[in-house]
PDB file of N, CA and C in Angstrom:
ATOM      1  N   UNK A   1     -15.344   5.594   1.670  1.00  0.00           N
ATOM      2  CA  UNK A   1     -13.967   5.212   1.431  1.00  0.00           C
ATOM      3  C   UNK A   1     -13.904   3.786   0.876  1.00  0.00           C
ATOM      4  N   UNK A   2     -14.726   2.981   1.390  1.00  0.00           N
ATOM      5  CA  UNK A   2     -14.752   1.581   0.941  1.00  0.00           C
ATOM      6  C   UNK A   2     -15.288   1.458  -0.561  1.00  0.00           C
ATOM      7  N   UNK A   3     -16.367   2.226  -0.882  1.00  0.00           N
ATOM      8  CA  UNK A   3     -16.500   1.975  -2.145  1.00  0.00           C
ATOM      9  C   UNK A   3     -15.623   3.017  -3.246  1.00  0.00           C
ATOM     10  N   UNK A   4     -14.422   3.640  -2.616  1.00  0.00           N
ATOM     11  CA  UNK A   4     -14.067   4.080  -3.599  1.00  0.00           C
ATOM     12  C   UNK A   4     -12.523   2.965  -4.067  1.00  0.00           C
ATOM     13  N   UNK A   5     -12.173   2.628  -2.423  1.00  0.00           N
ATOM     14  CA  UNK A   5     -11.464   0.917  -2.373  1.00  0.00           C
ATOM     15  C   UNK A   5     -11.846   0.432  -3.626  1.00  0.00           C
ATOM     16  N   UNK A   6     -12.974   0.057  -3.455  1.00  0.00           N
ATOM     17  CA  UNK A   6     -13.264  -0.766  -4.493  1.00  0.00           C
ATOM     18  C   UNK A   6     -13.090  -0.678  -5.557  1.00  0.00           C
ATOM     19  N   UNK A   7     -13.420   1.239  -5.983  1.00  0.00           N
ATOM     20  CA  UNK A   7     -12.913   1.120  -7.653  1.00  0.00           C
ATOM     21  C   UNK A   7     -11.494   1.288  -8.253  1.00  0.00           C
ATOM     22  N   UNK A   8     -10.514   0.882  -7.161  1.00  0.00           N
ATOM     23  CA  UNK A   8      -9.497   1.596  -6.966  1.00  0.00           C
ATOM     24  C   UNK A   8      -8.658   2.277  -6.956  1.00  0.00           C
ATOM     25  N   UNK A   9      -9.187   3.155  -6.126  1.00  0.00           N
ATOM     26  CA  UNK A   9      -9.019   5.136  -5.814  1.00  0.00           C
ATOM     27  C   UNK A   9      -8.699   4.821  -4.642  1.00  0.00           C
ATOM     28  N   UNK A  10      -7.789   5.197  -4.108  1.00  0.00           N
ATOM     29  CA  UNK A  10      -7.036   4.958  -2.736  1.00  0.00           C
ATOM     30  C   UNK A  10      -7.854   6.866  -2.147  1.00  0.00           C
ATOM     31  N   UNK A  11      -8.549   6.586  -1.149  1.00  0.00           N
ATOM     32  CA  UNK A  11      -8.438   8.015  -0.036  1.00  0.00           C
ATOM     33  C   UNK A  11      -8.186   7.941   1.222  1.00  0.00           C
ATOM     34  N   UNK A  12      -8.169   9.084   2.031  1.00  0.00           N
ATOM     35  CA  UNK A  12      -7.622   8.857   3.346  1.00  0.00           C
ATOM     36  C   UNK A  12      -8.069  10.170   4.235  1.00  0.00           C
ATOM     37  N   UNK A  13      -7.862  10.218   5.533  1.00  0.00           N
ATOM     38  CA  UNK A  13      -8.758  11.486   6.007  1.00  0.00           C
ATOM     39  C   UNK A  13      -7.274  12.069   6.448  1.00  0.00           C
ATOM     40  N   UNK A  14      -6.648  13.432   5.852  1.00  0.00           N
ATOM     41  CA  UNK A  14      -5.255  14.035   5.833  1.00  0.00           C
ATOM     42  C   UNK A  14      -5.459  15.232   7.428  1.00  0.00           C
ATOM     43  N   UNK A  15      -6.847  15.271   7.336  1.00  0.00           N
ATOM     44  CA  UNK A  15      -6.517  16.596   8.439  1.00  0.00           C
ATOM     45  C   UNK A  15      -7.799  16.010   9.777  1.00  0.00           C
ATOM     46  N   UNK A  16      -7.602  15.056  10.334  1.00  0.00           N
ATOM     47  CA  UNK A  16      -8.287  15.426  11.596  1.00  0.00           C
ATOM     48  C   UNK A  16      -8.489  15.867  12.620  1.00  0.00           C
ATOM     49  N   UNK A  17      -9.410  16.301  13.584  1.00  0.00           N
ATOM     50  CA  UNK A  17     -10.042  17.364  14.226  1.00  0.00           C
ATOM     51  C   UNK A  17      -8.668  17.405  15.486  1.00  0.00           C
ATOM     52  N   UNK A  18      -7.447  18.533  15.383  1.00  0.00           N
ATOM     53  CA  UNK A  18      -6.409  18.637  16.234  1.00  0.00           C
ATOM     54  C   UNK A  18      -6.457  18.224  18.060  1.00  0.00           C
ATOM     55  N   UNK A  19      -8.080  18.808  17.951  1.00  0.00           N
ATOM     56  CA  UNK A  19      -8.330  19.016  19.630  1.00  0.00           C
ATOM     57  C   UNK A  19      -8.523  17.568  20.030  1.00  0.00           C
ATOM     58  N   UNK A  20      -8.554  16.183  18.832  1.00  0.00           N
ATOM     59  CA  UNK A  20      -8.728  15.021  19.454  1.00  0.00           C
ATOM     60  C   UNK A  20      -7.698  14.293  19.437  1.00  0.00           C
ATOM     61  N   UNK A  21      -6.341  14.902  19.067  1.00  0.00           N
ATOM     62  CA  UNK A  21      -4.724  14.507  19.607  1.00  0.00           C
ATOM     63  C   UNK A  21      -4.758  14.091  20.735  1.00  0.00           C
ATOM     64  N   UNK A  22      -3.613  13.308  21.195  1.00  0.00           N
ATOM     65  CA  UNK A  22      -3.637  12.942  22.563  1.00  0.00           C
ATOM     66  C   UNK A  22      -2.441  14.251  22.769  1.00  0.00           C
ATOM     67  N   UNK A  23      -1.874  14.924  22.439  1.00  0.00           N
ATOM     68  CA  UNK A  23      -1.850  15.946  22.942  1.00  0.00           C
ATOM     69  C   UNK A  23      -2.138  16.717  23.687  1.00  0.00           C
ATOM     70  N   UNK A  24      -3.492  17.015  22.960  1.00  0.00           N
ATOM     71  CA  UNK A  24      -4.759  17.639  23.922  1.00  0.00           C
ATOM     72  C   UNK A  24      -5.755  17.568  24.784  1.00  0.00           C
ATOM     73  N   UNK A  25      -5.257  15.786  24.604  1.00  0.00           N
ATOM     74  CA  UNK A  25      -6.055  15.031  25.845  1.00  0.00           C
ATOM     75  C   UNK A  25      -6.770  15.677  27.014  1.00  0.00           C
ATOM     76  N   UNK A  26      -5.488  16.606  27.590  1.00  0.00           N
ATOM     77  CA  UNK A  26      -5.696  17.145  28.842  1.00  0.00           C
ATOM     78  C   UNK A  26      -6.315  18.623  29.094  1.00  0.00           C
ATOM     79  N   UNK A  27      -6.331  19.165  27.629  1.00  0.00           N
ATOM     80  CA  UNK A  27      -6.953  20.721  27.108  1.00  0.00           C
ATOM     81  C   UNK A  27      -8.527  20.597  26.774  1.00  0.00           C
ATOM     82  N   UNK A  28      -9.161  21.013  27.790  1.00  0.00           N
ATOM     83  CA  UNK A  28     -11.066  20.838  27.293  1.00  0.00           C
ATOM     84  C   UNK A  28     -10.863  21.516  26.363  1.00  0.00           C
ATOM     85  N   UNK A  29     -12.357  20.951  25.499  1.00  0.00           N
ATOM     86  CA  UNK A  29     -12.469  21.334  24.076  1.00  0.00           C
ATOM     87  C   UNK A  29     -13.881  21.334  23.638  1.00  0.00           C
ATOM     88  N   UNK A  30     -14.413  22.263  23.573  1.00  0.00           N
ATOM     89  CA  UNK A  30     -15.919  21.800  22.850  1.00  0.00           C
ATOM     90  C   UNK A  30     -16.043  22.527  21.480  1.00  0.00           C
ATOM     91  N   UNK A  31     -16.011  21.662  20.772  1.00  0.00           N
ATOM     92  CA  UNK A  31     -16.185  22.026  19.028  1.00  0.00           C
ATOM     93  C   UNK A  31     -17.115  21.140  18.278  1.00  0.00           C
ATOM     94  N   UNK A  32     -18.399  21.033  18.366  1.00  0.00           N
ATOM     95  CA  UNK A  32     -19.271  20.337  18.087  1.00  0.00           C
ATOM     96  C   UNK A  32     -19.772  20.315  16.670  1.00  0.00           C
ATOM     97  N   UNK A  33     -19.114  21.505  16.016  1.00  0.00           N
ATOM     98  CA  UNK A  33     -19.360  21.643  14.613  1.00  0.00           C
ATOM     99  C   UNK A  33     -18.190  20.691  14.111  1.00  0.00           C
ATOM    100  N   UNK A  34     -16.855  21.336  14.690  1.00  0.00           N
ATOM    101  CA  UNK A  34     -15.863  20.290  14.152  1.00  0.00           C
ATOM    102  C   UNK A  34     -16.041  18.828  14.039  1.00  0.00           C
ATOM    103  N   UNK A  35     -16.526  18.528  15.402  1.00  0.00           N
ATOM    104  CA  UNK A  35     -16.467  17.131  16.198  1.00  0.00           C
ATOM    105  C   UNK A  35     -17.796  16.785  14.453  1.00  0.00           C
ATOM    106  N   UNK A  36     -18.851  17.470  14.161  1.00  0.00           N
ATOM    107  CA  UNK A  36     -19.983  16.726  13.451  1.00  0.00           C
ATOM    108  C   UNK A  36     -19.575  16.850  11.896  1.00  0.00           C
ATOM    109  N   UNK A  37     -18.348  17.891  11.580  1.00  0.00           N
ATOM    110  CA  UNK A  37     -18.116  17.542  10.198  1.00  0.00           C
ATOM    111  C   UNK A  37     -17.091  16.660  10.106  1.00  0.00           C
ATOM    112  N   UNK A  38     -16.059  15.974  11.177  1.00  0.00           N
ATOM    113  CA  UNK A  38     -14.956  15.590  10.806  1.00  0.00           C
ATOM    114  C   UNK A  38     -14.877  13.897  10.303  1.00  0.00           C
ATOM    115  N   UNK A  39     -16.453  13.310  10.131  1.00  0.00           N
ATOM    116  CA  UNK A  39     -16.838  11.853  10.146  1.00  0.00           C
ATOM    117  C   UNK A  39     -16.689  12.079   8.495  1.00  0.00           C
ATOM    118  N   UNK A  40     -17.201  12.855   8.369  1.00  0.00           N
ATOM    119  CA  UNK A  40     -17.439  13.032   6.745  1.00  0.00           C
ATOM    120  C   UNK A  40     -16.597  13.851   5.593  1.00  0.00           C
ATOM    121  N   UNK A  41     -15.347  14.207   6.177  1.00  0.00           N
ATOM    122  CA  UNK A  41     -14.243  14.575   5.805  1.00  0.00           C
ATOM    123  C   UNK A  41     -13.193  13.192   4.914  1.00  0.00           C
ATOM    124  N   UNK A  42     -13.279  13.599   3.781  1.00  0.00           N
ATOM    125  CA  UNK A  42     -12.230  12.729   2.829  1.00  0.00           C
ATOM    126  C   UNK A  42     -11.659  13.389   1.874  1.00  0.00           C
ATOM    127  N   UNK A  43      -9.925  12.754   1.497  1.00  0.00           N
ATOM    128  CA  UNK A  43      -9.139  13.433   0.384  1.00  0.00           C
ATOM    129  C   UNK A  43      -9.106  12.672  -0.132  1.00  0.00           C
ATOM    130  N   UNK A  44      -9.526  13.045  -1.256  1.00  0.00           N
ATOM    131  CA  UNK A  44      -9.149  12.311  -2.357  1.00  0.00           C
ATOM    132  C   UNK A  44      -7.626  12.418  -3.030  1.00  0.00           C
ATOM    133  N   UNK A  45      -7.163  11.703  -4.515  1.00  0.00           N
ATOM    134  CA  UNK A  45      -6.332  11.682  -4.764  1.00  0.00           C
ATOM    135  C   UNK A  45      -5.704  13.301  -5.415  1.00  0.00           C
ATOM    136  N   UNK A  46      -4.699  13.526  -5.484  1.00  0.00           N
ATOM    137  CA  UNK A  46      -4.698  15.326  -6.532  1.00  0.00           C
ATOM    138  C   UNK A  46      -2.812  15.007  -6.481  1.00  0.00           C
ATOM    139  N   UNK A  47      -2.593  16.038  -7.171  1.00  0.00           N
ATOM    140  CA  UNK A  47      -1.460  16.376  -7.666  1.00  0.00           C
ATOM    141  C   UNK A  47      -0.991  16.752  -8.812  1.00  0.00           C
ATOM    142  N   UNK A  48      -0.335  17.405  -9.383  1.00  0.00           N
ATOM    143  CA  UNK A  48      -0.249  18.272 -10.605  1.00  0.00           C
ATOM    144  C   UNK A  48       0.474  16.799 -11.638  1.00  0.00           C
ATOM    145  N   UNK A  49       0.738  15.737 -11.122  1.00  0.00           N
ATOM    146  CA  UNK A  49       1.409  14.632 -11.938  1.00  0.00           C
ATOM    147  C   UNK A  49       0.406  13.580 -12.381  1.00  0.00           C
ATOM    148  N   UNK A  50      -1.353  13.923 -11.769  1.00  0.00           N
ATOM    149  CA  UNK A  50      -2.135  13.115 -12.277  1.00  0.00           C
ATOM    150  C   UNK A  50      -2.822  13.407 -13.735  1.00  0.00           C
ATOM    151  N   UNK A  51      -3.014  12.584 -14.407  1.00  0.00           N
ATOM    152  CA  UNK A  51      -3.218  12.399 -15.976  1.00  0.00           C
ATOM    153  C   UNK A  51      -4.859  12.553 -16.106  1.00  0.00           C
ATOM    154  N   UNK A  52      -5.182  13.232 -16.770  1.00  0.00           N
ATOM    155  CA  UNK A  52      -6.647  13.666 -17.002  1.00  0.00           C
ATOM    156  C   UNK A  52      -7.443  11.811 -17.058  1.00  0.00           C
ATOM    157  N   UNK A  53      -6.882  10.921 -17.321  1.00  0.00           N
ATOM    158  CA  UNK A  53      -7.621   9.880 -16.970  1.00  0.00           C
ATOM    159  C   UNK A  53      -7.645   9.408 -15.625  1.00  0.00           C
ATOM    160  N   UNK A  54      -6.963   9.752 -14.958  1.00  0.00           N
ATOM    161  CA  UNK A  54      -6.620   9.186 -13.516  1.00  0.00           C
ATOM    162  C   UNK A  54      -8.064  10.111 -12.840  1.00  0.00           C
ATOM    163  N   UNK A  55      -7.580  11.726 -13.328  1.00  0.00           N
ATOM    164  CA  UNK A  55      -8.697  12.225 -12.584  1.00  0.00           C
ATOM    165  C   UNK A  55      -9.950  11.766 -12.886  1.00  0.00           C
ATOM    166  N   UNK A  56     -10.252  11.192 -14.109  1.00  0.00           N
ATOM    167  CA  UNK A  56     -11.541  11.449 -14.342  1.00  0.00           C
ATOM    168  C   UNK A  56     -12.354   9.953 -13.734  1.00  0.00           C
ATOM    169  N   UNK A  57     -11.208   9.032 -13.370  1.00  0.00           N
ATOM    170  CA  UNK A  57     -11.070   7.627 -12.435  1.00  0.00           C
ATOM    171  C   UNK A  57     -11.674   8.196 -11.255  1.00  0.00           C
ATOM    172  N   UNK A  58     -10.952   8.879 -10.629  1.00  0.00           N
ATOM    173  CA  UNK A  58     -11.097   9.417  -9.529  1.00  0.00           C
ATOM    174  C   UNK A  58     -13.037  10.156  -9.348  1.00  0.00           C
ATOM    175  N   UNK A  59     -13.071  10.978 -10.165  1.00  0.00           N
ATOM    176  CA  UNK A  59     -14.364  11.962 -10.276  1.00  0.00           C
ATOM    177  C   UNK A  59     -15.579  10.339 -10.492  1.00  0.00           C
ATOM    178  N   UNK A  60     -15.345  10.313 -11.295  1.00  0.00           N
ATOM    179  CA  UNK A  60     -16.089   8.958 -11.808  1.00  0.00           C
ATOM    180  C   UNK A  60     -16.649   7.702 -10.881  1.00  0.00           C
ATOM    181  N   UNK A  61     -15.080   7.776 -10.220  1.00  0.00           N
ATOM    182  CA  UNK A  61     -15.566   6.645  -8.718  1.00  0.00           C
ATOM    183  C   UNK A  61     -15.946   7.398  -7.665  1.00  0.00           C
ATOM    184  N   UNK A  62     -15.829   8.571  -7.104  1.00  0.00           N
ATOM    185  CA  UNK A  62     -16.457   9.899  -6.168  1.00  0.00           C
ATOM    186  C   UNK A  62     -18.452   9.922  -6.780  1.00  0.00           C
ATOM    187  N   UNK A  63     -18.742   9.876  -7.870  1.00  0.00           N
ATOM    188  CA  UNK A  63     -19.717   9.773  -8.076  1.00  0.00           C
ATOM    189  C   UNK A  63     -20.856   8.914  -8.206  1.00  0.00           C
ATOM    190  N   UNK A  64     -19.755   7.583  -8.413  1.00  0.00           N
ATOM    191  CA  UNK A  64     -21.330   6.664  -7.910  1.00  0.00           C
ATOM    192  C   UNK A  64     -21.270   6.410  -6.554  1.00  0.00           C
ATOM    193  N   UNK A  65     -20.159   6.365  -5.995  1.00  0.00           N
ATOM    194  CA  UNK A  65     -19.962   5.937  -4.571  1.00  0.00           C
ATOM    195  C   UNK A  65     -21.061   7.447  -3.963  1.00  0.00           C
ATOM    196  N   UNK A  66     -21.107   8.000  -4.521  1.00  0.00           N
ATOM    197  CA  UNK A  66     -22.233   9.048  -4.000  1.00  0.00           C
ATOM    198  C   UNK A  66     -23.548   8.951  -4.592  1.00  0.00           C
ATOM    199  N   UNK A  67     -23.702   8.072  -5.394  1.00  0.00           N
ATOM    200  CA  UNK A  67     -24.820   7.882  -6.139  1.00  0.00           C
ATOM    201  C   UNK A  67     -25.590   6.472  -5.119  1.00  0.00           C
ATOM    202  N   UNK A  68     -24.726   5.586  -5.096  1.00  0.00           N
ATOM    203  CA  UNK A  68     -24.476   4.120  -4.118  1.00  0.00           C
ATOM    204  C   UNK A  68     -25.462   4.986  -2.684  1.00  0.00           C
ATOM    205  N   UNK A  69     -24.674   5.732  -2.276  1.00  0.00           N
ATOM    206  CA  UNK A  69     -24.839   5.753  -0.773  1.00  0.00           C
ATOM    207  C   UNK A  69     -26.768   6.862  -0.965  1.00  0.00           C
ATOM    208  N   UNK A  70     -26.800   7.250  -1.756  1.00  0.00           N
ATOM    209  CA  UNK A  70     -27.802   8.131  -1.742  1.00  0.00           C
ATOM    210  C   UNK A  70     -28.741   7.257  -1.911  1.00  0.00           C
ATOM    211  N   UNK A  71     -28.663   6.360  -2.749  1.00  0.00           N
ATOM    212  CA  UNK A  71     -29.673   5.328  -3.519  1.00  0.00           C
ATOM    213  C   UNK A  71     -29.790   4.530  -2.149  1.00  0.00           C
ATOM    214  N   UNK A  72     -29.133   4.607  -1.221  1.00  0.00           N
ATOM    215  CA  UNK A  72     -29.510   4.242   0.562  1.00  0.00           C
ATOM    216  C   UNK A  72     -30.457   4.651   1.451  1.00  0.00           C
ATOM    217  N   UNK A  73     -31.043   5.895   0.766  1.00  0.00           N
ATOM    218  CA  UNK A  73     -30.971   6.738   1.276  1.00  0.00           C
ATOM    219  C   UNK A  73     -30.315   7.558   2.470  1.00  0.00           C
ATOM    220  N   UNK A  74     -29.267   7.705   2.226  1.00  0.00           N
ATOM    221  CA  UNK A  74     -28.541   8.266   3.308  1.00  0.00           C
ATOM    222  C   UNK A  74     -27.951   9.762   2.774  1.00  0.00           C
ATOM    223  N   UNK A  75     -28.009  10.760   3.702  1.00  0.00           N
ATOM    224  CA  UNK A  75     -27.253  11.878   3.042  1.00  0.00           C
ATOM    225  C   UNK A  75     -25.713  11.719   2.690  1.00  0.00           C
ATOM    226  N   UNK A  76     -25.075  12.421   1.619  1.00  0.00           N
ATOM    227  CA  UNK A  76     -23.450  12.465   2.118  1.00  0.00           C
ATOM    228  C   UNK A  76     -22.758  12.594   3.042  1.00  0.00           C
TER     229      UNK A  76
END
């Protein structure tokens, strides 16, 4: 997220894991698949009003920031 900050591409995480509401505070929950994909969950920007340059802003900064973090070696 930070390096996409940087190229500036605003993202944000739109759907996280429900069962960790304080809602559900009080409802046990074991979802360990959820709980291990939801770190690595990001939206990017979309909408039918973005301009084939915006997207390609978008795709463009999604790709080195994945290029960045690999060259870390770190997985996605």
């Amino acid at each position: 997220m930070a390096a996409m900050r940087a190229a500036g591409v605003q993202t944000s995480v739109h759907y996280p894991p429900t069962h960790r509401f304080s809602a559900y505070q009080d409802v046990p929950a074991s979802l360990p698949r959820t709980d291990a994909v939801a770190p690595r969950l990001l939206t990017l920007p979309l909408g039918p009003a973005m301009t084939r340059e915006q997207v390609a802003l978008v795709v463009d900064a999604l790709a080195d920031a994945l290029a960045a973090h690999a060259s870390m070696g770190r997985n996605p």
